[in-house]
Protein backbone atom coordinates (compact mmCIF):
# COMPACT_ATOMS: atom_id res chain seq x y z
CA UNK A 1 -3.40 -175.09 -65.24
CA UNK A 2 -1.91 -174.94 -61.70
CA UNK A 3 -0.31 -172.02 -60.53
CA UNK A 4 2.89 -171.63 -58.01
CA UNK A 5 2.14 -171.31 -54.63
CA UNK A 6 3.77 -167.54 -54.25
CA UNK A 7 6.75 -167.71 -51.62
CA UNK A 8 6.32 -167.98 -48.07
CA UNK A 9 5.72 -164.40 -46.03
CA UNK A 10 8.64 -165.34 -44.35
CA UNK A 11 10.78 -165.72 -46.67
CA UNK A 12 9.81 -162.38 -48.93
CA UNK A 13 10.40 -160.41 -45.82
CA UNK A 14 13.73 -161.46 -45.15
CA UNK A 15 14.82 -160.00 -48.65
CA UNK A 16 14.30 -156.57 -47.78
CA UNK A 17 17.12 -156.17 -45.86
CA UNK A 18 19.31 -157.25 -48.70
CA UNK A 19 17.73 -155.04 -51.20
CA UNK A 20 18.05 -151.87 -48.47
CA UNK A 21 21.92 -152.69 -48.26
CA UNK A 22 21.96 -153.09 -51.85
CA UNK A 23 20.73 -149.34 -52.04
CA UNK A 24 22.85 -147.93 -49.45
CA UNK A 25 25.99 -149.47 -50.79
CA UNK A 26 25.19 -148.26 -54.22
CA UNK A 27 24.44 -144.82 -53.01
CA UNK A 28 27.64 -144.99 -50.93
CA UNK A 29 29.47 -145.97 -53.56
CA UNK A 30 28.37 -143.16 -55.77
CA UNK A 31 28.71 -140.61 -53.34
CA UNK A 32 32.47 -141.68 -52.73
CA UNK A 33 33.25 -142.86 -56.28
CA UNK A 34 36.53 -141.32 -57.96
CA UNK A 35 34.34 -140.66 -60.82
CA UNK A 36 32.83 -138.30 -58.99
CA UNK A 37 36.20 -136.67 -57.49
CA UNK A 38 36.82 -132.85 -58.37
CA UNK A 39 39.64 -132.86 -61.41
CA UNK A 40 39.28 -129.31 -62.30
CA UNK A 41 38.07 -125.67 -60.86
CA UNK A 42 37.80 -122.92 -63.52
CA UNK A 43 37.16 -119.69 -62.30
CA UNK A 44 35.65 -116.95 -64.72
CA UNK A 45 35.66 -112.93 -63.70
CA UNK A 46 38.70 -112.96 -61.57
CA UNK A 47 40.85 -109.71 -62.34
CA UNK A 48 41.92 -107.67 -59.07
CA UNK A 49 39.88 -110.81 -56.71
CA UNK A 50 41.55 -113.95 -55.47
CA UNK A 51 39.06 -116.69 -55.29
CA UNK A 52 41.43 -119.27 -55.91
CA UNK A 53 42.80 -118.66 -52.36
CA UNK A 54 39.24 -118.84 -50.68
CA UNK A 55 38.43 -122.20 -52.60
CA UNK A 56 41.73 -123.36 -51.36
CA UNK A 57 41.33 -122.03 -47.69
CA UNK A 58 37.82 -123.80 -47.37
CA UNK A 59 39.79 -127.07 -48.18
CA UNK A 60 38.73 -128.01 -51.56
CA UNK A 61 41.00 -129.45 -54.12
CA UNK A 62 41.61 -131.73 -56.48
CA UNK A 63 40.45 -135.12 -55.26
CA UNK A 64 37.43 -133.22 -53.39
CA UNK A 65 33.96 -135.37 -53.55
CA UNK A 66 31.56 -133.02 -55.70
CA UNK A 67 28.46 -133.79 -53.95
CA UNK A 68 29.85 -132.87 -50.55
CA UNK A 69 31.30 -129.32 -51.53
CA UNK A 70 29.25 -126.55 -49.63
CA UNK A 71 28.94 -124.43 -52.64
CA UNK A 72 27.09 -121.55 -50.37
CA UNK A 73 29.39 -121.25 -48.00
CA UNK A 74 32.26 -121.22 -51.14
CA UNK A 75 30.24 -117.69 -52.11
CA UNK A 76 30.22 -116.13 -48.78
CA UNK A 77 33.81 -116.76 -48.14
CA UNK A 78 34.61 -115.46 -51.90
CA UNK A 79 32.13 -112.34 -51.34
CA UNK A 80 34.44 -111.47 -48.36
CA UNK A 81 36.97 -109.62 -50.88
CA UNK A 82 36.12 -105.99 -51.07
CA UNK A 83 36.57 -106.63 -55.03
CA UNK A 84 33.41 -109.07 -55.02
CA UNK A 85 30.01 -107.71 -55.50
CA UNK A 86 28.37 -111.07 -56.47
CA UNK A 87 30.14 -115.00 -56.37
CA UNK A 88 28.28 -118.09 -57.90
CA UNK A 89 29.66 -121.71 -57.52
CA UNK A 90 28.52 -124.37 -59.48
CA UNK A 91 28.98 -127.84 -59.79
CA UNK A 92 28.97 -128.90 -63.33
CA UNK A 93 28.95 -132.84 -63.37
CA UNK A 94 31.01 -135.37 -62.89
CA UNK A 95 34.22 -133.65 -61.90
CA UNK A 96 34.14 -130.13 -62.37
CA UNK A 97 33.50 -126.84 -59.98
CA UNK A 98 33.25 -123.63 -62.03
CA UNK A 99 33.89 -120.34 -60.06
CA UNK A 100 32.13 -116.69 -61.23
CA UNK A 101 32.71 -113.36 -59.75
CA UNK A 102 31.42 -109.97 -60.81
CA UNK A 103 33.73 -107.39 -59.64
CA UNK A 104 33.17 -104.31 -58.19
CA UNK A 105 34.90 -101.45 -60.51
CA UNK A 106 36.74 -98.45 -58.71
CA UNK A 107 35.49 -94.70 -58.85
CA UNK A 108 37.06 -92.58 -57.25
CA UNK A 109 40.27 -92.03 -54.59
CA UNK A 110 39.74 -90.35 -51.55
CA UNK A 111 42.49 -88.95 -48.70
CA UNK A 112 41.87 -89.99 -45.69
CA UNK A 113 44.19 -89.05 -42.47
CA UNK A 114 47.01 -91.27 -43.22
CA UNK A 115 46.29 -92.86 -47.04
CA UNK A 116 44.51 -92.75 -49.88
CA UNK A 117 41.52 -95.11 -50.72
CA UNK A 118 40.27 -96.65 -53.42
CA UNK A 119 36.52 -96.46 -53.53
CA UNK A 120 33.90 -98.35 -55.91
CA UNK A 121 30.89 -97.01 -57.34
CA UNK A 122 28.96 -98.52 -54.74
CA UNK A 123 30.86 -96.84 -52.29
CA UNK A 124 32.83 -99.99 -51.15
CA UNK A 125 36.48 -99.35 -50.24
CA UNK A 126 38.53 -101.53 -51.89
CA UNK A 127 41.68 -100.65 -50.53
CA UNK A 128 44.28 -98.46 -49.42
CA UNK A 129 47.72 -96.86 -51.20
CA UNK A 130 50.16 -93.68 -49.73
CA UNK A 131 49.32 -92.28 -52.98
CA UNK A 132 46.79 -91.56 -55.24
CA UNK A 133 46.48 -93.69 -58.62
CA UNK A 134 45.56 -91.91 -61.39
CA UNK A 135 42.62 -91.81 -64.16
CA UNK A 136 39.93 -91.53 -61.09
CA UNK A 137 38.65 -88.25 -59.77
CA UNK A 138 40.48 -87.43 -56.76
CA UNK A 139 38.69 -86.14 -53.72
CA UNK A 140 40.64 -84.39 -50.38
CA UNK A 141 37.84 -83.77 -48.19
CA UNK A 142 39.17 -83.94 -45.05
CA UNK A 143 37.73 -87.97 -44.16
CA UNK A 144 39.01 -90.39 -41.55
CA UNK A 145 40.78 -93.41 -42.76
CA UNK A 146 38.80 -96.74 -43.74
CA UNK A 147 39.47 -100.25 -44.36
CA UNK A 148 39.13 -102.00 -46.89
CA UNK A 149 35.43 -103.87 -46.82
CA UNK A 150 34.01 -100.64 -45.31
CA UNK A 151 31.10 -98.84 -47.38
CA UNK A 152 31.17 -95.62 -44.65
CA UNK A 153 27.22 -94.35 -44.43
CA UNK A 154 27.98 -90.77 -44.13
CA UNK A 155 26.21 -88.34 -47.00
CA UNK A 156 29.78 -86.41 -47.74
CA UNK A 157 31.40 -89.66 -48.87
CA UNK A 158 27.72 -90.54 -50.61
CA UNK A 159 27.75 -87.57 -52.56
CA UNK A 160 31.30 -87.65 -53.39
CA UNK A 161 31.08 -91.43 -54.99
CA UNK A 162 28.37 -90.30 -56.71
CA UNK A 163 30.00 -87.24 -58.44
CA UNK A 164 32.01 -89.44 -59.48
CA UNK A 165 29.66 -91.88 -60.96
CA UNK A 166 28.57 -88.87 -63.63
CA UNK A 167 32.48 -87.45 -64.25
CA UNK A 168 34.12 -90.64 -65.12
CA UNK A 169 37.58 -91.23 -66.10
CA UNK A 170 37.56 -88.65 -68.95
CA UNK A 171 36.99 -85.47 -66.98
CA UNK A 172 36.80 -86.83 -63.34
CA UNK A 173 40.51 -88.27 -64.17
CA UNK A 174 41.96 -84.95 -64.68
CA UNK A 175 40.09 -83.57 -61.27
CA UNK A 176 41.61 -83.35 -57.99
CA UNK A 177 38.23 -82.41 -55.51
CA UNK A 178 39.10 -80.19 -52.35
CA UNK A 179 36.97 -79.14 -49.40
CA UNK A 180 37.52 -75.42 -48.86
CA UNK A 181 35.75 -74.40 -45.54
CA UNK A 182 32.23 -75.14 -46.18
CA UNK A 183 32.48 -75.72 -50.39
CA UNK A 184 34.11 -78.04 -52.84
CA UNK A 185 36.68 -76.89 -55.41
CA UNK A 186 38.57 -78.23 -57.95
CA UNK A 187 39.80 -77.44 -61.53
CA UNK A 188 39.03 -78.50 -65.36
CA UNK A 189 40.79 -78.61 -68.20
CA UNK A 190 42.16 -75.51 -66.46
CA UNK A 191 38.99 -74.02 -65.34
CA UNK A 192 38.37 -73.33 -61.56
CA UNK A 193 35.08 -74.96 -60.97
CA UNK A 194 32.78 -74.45 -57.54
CA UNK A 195 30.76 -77.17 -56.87
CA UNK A 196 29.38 -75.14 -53.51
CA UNK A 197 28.10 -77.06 -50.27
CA UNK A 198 28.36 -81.17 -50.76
CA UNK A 199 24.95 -81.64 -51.63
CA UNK A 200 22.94 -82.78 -54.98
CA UNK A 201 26.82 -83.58 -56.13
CA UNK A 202 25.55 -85.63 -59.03
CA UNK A 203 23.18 -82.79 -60.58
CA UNK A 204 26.25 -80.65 -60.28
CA UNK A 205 28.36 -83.13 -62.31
CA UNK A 206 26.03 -83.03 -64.89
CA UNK A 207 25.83 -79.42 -64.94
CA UNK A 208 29.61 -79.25 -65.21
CA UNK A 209 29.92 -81.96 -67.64
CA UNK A 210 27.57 -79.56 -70.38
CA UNK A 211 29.20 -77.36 -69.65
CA UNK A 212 32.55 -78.13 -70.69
CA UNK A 213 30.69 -79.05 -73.77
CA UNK A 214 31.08 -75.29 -74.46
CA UNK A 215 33.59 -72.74 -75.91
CA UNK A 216 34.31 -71.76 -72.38
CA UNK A 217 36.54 -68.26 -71.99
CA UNK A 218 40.05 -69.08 -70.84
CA UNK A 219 40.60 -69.15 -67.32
CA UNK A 220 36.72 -69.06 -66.27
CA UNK A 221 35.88 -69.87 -63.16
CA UNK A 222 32.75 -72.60 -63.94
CA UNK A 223 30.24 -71.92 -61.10
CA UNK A 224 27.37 -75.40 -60.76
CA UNK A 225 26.77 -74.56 -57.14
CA UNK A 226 23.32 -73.91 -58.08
CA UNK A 227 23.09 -76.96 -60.75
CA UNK A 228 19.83 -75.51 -62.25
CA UNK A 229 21.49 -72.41 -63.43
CA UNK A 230 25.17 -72.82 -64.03
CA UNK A 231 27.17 -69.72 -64.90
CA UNK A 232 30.69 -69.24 -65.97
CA UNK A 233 32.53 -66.16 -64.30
CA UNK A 234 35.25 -64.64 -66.59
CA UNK A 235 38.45 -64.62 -65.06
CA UNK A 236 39.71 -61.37 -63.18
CA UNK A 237 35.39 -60.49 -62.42
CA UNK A 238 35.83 -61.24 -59.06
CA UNK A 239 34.72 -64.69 -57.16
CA UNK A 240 31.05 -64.09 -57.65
CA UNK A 241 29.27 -65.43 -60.83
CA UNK A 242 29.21 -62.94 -63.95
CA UNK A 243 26.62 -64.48 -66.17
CA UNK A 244 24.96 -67.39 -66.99
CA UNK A 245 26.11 -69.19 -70.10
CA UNK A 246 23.51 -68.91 -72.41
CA UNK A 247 21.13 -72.12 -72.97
CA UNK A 248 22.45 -73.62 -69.69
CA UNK A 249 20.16 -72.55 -67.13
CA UNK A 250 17.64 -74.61 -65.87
């Protein structure tokens, strides 16, 4: 049995450039199809954040081709907003973008020289108001003013975020924190209650926080300057500490 001769070297060569365009027209084709054209952007985890604005301002819409969106540069643009602690963009396939932030949740209001600003947990401002909002520990402690997108460094503002962090909304809410010469003040549930120099804030929160736990006498002045051994001074005994409420010392 014969066998074909196979084709000429010649002429096998000169289909590869037929088969290449072949590829690169399919791949173009793919790359540009409609089928692969954005037709919807879902964004999950938006409350107080705009990301909807930052997709739009990085010029993608509707119509957009999904392979050529710059998803990373989509996150650092959202991330921008004070609000944003985290920002994932995904492209879900064939014609979808799906948008996820994690917000950052606010903690605490502190006075600055001309406004009040909202602070998160993480120290972040988030932004600025001529008044205090309520249901967030208040602090006045004497602290230049801040922009939004600032997370200020210095330990004062530290240790005041992080008071917060242990008081919450249900007794840091009803709290209104002053600086008084070298010591923090402020009042619960109609108790004066020294907090002492700004340091080891947190501790002192706790401290304050079992306290108020207690059958407290009315009007005592509750003293966590020393968080390892609280004490509770009765009112009218003066401004130093009485006694130590029994089972809270450290």
């Amino acid at each position: 049995m014969s066998v074909p001769d196979p084709a000429p070297p010649g002429r096998r060569i000169r289909l590869w450039p037929w088969v290449v365009l072949a590829v690169v027209s399919g791949v173009g084709f793919a790359l540009h199809s409609p089928w692969l054209s954005l037709r919807s952007i879902e964004i999950v985890g938006a409350v107080r954040s705009d990301p909807a604005s930052r997709v739009e301002a990085g010029g993608v819409g509707h119509g957009a081709i999904l392979v050529w969106i710059d998803t990373g540069a989509l996150e650092a643009s959202i991330a921008e907003d004070p609000w944003v602690s985290e920002a994932r963009v995904t492209r879900v396939w064939p014609d979808r973008l799906v948008v996820e932030v994690l917000e950052r949740s606010p903690a605490v209001w502190i006075e600055g020289q001309s406004a009040w600003m909202l602070v998160a947990g993480d120290g972040m401002v988030l932004q600025g108001a001529p008044t205090a909002g309520g249901g967030l520990l208040r602090a006045a402690i004497g602290t230049g003013d801040h922009e939004p997108g600032e997370r200020p460094e210095d330990s004062l503002w530290r240790e005041v975020v992080a008071l917060a962090g242990v008081l919450r909304d249900d007794i840091g809410g009803t709290m209104t924190l002053r600086l008084q010469g070298t010591e923090l003040w402020s009042e619960a549930f109609g108790h004066p209650v020294r907090f002492g120099t700004p340091v080891d804030l947190a501790d002192k929160g706790r401290a304050l926080r079992a306290l108020l736990q207690q059958q407290l006498p009315v009007g005592a002045t509750v003293d966590v300057s020393a968080p390892l051994r609280p004490v509770v001074v009765p009112l009218g005994a003066g401004s130093n500490p009485g006694g130590e409420v029994e089972g809270s010392g450290g």
